[in-house]
Protein backbone atom coordinates (compact mmCIF):
# COMPACT_ATOMS: atom_id res chain seq x y z
CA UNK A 1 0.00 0.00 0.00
CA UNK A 2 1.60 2.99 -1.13
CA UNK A 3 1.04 6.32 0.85
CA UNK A 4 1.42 9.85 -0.34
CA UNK A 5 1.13 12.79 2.25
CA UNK A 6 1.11 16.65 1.69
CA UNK A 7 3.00 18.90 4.04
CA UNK A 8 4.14 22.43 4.51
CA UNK A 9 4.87 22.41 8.08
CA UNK A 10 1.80 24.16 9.21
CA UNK A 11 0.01 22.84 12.25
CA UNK A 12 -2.77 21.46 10.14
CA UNK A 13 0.08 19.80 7.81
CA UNK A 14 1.62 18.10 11.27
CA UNK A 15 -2.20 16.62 11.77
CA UNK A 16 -2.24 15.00 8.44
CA UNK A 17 1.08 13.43 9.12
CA UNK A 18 0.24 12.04 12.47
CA UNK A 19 -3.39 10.75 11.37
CA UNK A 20 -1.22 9.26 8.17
CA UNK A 21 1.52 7.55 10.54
CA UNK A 22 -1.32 5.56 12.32
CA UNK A 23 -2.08 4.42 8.67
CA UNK A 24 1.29 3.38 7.15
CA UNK A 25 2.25 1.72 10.64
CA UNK A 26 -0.99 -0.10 10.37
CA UNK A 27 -0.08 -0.74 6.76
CA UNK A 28 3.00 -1.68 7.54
CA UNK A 29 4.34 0.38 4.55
CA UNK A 30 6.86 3.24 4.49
CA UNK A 31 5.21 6.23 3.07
CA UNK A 32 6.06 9.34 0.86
CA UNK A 33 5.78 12.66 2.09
CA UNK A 34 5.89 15.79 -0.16
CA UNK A 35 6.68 19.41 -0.12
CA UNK A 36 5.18 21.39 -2.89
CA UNK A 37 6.62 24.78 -3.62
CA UNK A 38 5.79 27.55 -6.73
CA UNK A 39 10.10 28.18 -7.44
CA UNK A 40 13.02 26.41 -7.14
CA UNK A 41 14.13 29.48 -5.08
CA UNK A 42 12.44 28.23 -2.06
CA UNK A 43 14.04 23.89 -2.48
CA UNK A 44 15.96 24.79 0.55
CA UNK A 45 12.89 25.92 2.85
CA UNK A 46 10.85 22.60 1.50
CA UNK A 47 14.46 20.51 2.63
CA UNK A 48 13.27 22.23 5.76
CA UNK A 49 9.82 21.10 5.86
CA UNK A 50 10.84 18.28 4.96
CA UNK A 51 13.19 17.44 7.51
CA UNK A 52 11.08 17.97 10.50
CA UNK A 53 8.31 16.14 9.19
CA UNK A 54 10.77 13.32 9.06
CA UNK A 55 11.65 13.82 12.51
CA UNK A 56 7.58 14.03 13.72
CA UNK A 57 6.96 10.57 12.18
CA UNK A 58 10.49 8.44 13.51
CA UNK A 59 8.36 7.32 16.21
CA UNK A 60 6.07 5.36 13.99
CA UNK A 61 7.16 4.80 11.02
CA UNK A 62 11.29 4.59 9.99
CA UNK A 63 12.60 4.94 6.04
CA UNK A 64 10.55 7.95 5.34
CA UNK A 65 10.36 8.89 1.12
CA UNK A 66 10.54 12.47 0.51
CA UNK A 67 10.15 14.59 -2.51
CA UNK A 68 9.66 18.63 -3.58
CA UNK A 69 7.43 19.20 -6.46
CA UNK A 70 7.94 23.04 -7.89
CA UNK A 71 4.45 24.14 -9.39
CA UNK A 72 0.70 24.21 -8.30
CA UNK A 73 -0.20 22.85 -5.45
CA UNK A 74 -3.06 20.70 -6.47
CA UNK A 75 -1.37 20.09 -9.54
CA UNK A 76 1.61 18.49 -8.60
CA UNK A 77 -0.26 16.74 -5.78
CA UNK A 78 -2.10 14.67 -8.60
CA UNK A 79 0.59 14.35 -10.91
CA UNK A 80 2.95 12.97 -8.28
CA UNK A 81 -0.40 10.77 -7.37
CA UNK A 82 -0.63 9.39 -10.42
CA UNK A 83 3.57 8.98 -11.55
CA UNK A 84 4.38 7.03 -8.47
CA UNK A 85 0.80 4.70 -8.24
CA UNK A 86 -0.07 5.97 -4.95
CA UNK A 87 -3.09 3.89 -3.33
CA UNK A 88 -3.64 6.81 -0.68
CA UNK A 89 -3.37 10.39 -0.49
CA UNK A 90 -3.37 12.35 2.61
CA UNK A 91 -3.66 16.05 3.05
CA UNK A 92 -4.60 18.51 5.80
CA UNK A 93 -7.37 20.99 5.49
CA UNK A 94 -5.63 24.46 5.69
CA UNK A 95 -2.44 23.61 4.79
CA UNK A 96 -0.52 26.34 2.93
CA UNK A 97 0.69 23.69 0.70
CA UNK A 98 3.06 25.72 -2.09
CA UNK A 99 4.86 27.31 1.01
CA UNK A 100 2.77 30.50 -0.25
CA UNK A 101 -0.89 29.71 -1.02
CA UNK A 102 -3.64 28.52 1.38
CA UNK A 103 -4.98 25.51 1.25
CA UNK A 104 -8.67 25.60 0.87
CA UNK A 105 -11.21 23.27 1.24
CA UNK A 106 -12.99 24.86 -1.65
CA UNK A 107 -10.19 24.82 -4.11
CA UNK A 108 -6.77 22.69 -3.53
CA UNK A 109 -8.50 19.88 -1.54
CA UNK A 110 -11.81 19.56 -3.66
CA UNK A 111 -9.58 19.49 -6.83
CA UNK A 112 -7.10 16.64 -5.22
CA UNK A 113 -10.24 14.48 -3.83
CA UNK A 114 -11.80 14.89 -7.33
CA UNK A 115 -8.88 14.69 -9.83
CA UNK A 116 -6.67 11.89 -7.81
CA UNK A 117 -6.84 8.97 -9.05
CA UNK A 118 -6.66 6.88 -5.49
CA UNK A 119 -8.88 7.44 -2.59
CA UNK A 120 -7.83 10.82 -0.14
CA UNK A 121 -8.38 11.76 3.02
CA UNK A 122 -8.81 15.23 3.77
CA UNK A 123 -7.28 15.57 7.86
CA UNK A 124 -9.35 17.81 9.45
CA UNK A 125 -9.29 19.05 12.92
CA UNK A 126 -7.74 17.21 15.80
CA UNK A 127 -6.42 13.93 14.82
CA UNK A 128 -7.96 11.03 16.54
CA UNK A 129 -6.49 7.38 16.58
CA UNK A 130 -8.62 5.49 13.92
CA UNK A 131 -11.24 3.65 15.81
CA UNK A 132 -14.85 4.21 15.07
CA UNK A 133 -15.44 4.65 11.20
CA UNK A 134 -18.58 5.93 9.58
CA UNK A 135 -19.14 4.05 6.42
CA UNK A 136 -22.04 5.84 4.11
CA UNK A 137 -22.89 3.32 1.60
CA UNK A 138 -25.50 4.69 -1.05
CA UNK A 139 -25.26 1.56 -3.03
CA UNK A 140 -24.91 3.46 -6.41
CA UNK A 141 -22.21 3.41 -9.06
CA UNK A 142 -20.58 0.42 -10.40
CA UNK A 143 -19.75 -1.15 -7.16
CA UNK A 144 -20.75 -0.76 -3.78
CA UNK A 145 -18.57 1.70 -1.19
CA UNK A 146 -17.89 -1.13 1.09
CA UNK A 147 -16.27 -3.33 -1.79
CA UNK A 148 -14.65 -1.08 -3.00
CA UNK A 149 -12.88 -0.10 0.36
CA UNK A 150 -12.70 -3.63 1.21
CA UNK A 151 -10.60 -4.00 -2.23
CA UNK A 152 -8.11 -0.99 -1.88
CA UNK A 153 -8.13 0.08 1.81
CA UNK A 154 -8.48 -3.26 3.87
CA UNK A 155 -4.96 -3.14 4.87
CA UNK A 156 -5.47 0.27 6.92
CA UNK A 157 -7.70 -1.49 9.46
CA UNK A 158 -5.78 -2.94 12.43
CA UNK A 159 -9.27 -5.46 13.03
CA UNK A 160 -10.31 -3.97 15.87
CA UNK A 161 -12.34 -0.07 14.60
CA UNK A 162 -16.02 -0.15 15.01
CA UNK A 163 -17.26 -0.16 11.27
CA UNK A 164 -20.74 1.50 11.35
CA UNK A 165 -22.65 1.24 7.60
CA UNK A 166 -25.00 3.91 7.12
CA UNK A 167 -27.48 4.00 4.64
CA UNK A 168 -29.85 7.11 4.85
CA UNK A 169 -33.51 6.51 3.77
CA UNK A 170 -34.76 9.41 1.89
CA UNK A 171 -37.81 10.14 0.09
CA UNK A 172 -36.24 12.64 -2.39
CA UNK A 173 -33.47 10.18 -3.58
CA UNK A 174 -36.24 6.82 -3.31
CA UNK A 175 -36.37 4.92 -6.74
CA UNK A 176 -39.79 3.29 -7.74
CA UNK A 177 -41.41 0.83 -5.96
CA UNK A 178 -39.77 1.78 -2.90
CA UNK A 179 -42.49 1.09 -0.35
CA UNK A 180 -43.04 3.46 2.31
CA UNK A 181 -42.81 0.75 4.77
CA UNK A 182 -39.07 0.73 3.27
CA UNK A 183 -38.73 4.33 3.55
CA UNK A 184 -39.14 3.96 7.86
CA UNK A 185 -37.67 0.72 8.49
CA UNK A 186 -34.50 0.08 10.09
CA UNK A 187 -31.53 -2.08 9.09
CA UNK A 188 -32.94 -5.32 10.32
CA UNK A 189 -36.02 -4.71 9.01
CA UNK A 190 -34.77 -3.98 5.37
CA UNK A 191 -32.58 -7.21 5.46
CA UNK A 192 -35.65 -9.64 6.49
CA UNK A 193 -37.82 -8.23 4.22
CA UNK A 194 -35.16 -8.48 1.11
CA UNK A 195 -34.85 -5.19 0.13
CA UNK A 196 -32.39 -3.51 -2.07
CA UNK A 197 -31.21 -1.72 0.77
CA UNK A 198 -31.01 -4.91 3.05
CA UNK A 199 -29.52 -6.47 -0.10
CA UNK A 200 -26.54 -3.76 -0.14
CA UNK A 201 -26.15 -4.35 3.83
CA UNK A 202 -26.06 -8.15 3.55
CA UNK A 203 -23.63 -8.41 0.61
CA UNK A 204 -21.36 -5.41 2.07
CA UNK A 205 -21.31 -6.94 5.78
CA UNK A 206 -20.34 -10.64 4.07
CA UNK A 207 -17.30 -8.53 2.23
CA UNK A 208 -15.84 -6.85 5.13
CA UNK A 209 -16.38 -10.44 7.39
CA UNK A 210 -14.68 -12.08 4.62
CA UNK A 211 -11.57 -9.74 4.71
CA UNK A 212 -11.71 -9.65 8.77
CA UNK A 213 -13.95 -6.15 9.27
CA UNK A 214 -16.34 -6.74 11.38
CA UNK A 215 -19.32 -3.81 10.38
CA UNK A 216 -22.60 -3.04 11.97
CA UNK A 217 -25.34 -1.57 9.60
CA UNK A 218 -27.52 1.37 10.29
CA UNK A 219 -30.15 3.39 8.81
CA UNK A 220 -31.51 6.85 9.03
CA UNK A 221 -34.15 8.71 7.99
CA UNK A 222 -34.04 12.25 6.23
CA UNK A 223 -31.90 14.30 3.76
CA UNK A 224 -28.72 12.46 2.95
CA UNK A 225 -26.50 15.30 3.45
CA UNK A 226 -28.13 16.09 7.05
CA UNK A 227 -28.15 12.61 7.80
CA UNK A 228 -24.62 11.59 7.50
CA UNK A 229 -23.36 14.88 9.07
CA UNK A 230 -25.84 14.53 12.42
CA UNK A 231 -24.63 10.91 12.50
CA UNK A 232 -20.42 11.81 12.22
CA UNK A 233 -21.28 14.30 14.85
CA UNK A 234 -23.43 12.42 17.30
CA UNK A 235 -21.28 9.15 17.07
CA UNK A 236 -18.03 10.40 17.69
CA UNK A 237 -16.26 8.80 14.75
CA UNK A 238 -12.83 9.35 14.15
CA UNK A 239 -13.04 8.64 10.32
CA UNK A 240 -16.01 9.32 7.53
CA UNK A 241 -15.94 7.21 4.39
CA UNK A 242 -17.75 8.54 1.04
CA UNK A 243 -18.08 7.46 -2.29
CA UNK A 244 -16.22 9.65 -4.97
CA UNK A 245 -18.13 11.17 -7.95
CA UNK A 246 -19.71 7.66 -10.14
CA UNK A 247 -23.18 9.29 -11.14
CA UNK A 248 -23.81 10.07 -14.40
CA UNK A 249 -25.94 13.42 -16.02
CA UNK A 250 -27.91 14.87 -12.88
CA UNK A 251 -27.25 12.43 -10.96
CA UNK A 252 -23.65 13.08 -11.03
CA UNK A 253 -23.93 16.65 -9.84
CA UNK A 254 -26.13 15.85 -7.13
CA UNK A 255 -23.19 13.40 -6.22
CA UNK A 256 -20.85 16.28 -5.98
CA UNK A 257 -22.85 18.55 -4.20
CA UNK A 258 -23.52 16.26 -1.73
CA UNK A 259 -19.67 15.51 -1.50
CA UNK A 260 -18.59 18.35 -1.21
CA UNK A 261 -20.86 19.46 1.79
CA UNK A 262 -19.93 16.62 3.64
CA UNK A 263 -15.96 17.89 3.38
CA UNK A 264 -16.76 21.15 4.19
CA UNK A 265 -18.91 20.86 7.28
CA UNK A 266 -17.49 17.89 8.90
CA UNK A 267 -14.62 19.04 11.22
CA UNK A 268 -12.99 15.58 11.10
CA UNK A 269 -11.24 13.02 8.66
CA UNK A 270 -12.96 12.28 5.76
CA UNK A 271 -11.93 9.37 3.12
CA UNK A 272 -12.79 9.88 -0.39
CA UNK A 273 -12.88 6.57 -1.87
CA UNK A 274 -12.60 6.05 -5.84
């Protein structure tokens, strides 16, 4: 599992690189961490940066990678993403990642999360070791969320984080022949009766028991974005895990708008998974 990680040395940069430690250490991989800067003027300060982000992860990880990129920020995040076949990115919200430009959540990060081609987490606020994860699981696309981070993400997962799988029951998003009954019931419910939505659960919860995840499903009621974001809240997860962008016409920028409220409201880790 390879691991890419953005830093500046900025406070939020040193949160990224902590919450990414836990995850190579887990991993058991040595990761890459990289400086981006807009001239070759400033290679020494990034050598800088650099070096003390070296020193902040000795305690859990040991042969550190690290490389300067001269250009854009989200730019060269992606490109280096996609030359050295990265499976996960990790950046911090805020970060002032060319050494000179802000990070925002509305540009740099949203550009990185949609334009990489691995999964990324976004680090924000206080760092948390990884051990209750919020799963949202929509079911659409070409393959469910949970397979998918079963298939690429697995070895993150030490066996012992409470998975939760949340699927949020709303009327606005219901396909036909959705019952009502449907629209209220809980997880259980959904699975006895053989619904598509007890379906998803069923088949996602046999994947993750099949790679060692253990996941408990859940369902909630409402608008999907209001939903999920009550739920990170009010559980006091240390991870959320969304679906990247797999609609298609409207559907697709519903998809994104969705997305990208999630990232901007939750003050926590989110995963972006491809």
């Amino acid at each position: 599992m390879r691991i890419l990680m953005a830093t500046d040395g900025s406070e939020n940069a040193d949160e990224a690189l902590n919450f990414g430690a836990q995850i190579a250490r887990c991993a058991g991989e040595n990761p890459t961490i990289l400086a981006v800067t807009k001239r070759e003027a400033d290679r020494s300060q990034a050598d800088v940066v650099l070096a003390y982000a070296v020193r902040l992860l000795s305690r859990e990880v040991t042969n550190v990678q690290t490389k300067i990129r001269i250009g854009h920020p989200a730019e060269e995040i992606i490109r280096e993403a996609e030359e050295g076949a990265y499976d996960l990115v990790i950046v911090g919200e805020g970060q002032h990642l060319a050494l000179v430009t802000r990070f925002q959540l509305g540009s740099t990060a949203l550009r990185v999360a949609e334009n990489s081609p691995c999964p990324v987490i976004i680090v924000k606020g206080k760092a948390r070791s990884i051990q209750r994860i919020l799963l949202c699981d929509s079911g659409a696309g070409r393959s469910s969320l949970l397979s998918r981070f079963t298939a690429q993400l697995a070895e993150m997962l030490v066996g012992e984080e409470e998975i939760t799988v949340l699927h949020v029951m709303s009327q606005m998003s219901a396909g036909p022949g959705v019952s009502g009954q449907h629209l209220r019931a809980d997880a259980e419910a959904l699975i006895e009766a053989y619904a598509p939505e007890g379906d998803l659960f069923k088949q996602g919860i046999q994947v993750m028991s099949e790679s060692g995840i253990h996941s408990t499903p859940k369902v909630r009621h409402g608008l999907v974005v209001d939903e999920i974001l009550d739920e990170a809240q009010k559980g006091c997860y240390d991870l959320v895990v969304i679906g990247a962008y797999q609609g298609v016409g409207w559907q697709r920028f519903l998809l994104e708008d969705q997305a990208r409220k999630i990232m901007s409201q939750l003050d926590l880790p989110v995963l972006v998974i491809k």
